[in-house]
C-alpha atoms as a PDB file:
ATOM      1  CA  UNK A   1       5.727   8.270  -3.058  1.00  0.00           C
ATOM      2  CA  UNK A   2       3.546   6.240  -1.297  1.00  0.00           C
ATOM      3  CA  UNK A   3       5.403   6.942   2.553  1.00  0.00           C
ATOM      4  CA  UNK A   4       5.421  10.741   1.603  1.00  0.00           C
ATOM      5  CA  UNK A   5       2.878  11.398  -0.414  1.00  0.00           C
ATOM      6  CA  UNK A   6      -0.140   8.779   0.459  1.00  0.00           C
ATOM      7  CA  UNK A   7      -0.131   7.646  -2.624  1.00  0.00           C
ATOM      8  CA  UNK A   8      -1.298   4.220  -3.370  1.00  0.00           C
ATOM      9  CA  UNK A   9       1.368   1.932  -3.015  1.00  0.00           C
ATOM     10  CA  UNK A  10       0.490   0.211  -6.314  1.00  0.00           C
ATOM     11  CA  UNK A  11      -0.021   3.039  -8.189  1.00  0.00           C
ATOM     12  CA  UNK A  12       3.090   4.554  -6.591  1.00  0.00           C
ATOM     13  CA  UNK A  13       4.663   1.390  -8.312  1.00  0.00           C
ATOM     14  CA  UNK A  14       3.221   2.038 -11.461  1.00  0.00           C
ATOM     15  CA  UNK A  15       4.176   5.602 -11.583  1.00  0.00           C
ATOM     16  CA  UNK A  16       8.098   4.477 -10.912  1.00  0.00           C
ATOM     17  CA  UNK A  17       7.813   2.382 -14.394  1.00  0.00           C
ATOM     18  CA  UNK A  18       5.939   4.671 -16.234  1.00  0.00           C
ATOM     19  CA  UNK A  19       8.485   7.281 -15.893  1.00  0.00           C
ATOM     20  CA  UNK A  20      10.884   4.601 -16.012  1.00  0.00           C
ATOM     21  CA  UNK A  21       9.499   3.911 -19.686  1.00  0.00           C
ATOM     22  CA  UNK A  22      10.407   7.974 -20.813  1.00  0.00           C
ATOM     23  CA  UNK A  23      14.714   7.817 -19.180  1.00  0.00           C
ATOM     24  CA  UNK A  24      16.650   6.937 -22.440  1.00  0.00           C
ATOM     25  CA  UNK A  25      19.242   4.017 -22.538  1.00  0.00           C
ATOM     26  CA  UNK A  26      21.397   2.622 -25.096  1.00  0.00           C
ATOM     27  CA  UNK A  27      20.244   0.152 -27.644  1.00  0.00           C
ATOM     28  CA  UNK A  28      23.066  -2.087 -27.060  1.00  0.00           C
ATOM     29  CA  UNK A  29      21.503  -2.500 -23.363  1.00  0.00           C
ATOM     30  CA  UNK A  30      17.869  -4.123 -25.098  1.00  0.00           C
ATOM     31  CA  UNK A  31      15.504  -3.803 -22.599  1.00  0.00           C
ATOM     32  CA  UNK A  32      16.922  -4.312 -19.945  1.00  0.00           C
ATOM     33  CA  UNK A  33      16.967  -1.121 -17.846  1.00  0.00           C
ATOM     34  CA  UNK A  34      13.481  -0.866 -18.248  1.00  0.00           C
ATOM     35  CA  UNK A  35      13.431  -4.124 -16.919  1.00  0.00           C
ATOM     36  CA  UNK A  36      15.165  -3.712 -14.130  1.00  0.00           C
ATOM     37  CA  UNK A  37      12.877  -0.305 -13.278  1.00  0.00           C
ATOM     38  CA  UNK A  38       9.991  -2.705 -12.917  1.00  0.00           C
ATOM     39  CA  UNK A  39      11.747  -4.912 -10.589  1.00  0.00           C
ATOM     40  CA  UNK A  40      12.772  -2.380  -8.257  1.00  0.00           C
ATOM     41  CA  UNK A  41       9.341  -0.597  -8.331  1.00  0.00           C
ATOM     42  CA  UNK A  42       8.319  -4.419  -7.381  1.00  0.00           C
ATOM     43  CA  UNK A  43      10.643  -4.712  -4.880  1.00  0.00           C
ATOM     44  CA  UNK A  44       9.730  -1.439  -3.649  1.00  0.00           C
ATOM     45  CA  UNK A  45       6.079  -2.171  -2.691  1.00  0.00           C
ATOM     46  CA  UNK A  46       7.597  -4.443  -0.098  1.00  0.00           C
ATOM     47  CA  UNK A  47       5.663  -2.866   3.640  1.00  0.00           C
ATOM     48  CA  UNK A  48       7.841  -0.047   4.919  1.00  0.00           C
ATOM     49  CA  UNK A  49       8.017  -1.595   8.295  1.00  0.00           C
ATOM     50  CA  UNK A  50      10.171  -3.889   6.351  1.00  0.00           C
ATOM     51  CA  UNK A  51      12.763  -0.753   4.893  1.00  0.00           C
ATOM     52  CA  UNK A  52      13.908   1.743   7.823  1.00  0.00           C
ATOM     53  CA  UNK A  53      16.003   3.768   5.649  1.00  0.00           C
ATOM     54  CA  UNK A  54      17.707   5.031   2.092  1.00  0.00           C
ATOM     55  CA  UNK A  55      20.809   2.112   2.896  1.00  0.00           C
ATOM     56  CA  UNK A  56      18.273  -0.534   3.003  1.00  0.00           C
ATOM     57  CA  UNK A  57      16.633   0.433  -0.275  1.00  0.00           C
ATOM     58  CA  UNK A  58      20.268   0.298  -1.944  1.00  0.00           C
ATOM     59  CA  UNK A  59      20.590  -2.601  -0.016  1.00  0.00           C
ATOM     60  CA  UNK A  60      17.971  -4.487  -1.679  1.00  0.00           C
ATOM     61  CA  UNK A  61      18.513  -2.945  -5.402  1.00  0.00           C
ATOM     62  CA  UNK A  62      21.981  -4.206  -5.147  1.00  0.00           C
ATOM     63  CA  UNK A  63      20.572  -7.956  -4.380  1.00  0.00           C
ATOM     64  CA  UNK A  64      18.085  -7.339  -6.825  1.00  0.00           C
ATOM     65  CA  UNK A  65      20.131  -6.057  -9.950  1.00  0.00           C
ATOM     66  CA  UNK A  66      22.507  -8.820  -9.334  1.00  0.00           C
ATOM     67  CA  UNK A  67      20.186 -11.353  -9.067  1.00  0.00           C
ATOM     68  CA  UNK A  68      18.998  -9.784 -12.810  1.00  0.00           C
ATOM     69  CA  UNK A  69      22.308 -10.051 -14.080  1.00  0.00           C
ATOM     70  CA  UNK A  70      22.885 -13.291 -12.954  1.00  0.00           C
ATOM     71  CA  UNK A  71      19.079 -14.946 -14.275  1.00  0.00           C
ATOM     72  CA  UNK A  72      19.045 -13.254 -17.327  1.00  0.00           C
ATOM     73  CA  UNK A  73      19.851 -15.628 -19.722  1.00  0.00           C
ATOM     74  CA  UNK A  74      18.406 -18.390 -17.181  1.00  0.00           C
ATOM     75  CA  UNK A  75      14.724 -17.456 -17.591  1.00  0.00           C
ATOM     76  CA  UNK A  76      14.398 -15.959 -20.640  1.00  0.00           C
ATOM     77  CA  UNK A  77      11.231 -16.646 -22.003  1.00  0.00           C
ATOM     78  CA  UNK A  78       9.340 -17.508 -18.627  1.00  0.00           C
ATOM     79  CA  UNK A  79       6.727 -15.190 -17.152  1.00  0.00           C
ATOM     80  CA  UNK A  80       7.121 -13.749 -13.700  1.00  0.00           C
ATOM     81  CA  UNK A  81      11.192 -13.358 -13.602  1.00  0.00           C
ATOM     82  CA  UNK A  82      10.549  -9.839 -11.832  1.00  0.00           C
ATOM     83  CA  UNK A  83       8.327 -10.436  -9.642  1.00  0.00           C
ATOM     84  CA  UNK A  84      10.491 -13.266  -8.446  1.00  0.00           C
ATOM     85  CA  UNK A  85      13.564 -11.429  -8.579  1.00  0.00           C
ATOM     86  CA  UNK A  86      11.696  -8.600  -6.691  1.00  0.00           C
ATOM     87  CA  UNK A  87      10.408 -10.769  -4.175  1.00  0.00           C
ATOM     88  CA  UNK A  88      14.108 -12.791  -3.822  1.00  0.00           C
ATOM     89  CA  UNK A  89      16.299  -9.544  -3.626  1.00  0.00           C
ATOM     90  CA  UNK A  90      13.533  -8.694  -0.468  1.00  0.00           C
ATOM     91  CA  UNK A  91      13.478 -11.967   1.179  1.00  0.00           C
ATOM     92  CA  UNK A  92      17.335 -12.235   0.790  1.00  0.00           C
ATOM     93  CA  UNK A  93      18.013  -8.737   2.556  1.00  0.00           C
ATOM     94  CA  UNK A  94      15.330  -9.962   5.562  1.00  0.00           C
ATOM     95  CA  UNK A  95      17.040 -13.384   5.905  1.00  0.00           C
ATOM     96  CA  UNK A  96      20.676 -11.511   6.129  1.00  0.00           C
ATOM     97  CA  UNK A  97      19.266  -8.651   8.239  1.00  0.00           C
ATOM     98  CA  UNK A  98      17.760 -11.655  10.524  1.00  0.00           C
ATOM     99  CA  UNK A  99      21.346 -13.523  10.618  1.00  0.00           C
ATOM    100  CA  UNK A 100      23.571 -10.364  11.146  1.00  0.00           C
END
């Protein structure tokens, strides 16, 4: 939203989770889709000098979701987990896309 549309990149961040909040999920799943909505929209206010294309955004949620799965049950309780997942799945992708 925010490349296309010029809007806000926070509020184009917000706008991802709030209609995030309305998709329905199963109840076995807890909250944890929603969660994982706010860590992509996180994630996705990286700069897009950073993201040249649609592969690289995949790229990322793949690094991020699994780095969710796996730090689920590690954090639980603490504050911040998606920001810092957000900001690891980013700085993970850079630091491969810097090796390879």
């Amino acid at each position: 939203m925010h490349e296309y549309f010029r809007v806000p990149i926070v509020v184009a961040a917000a706008a991802t989770g709030l209609i995030g909040t309305f998709l329905p999920f199963s109840r076995t799943l807890k909250s944890h889709p929603y969660a994982a909505i706010y860590a992509g929209s996180f994630a996705g206010m990286c700069s897009s000098s950073l993201i040249n294309s649609y592969w690289e955004l995949s790229f990322i949620s793949l690094i991020g979701a699994s780095l969710y799965v796996l730090t689920m049950n590690l954090f639980a309780g603490f504050g911040g987990r998606l920001g810092s997942v957000a900001f690891a799945s980013v700085a993970l992708y850079m630091l491969a896309k810097g090796v390879f």
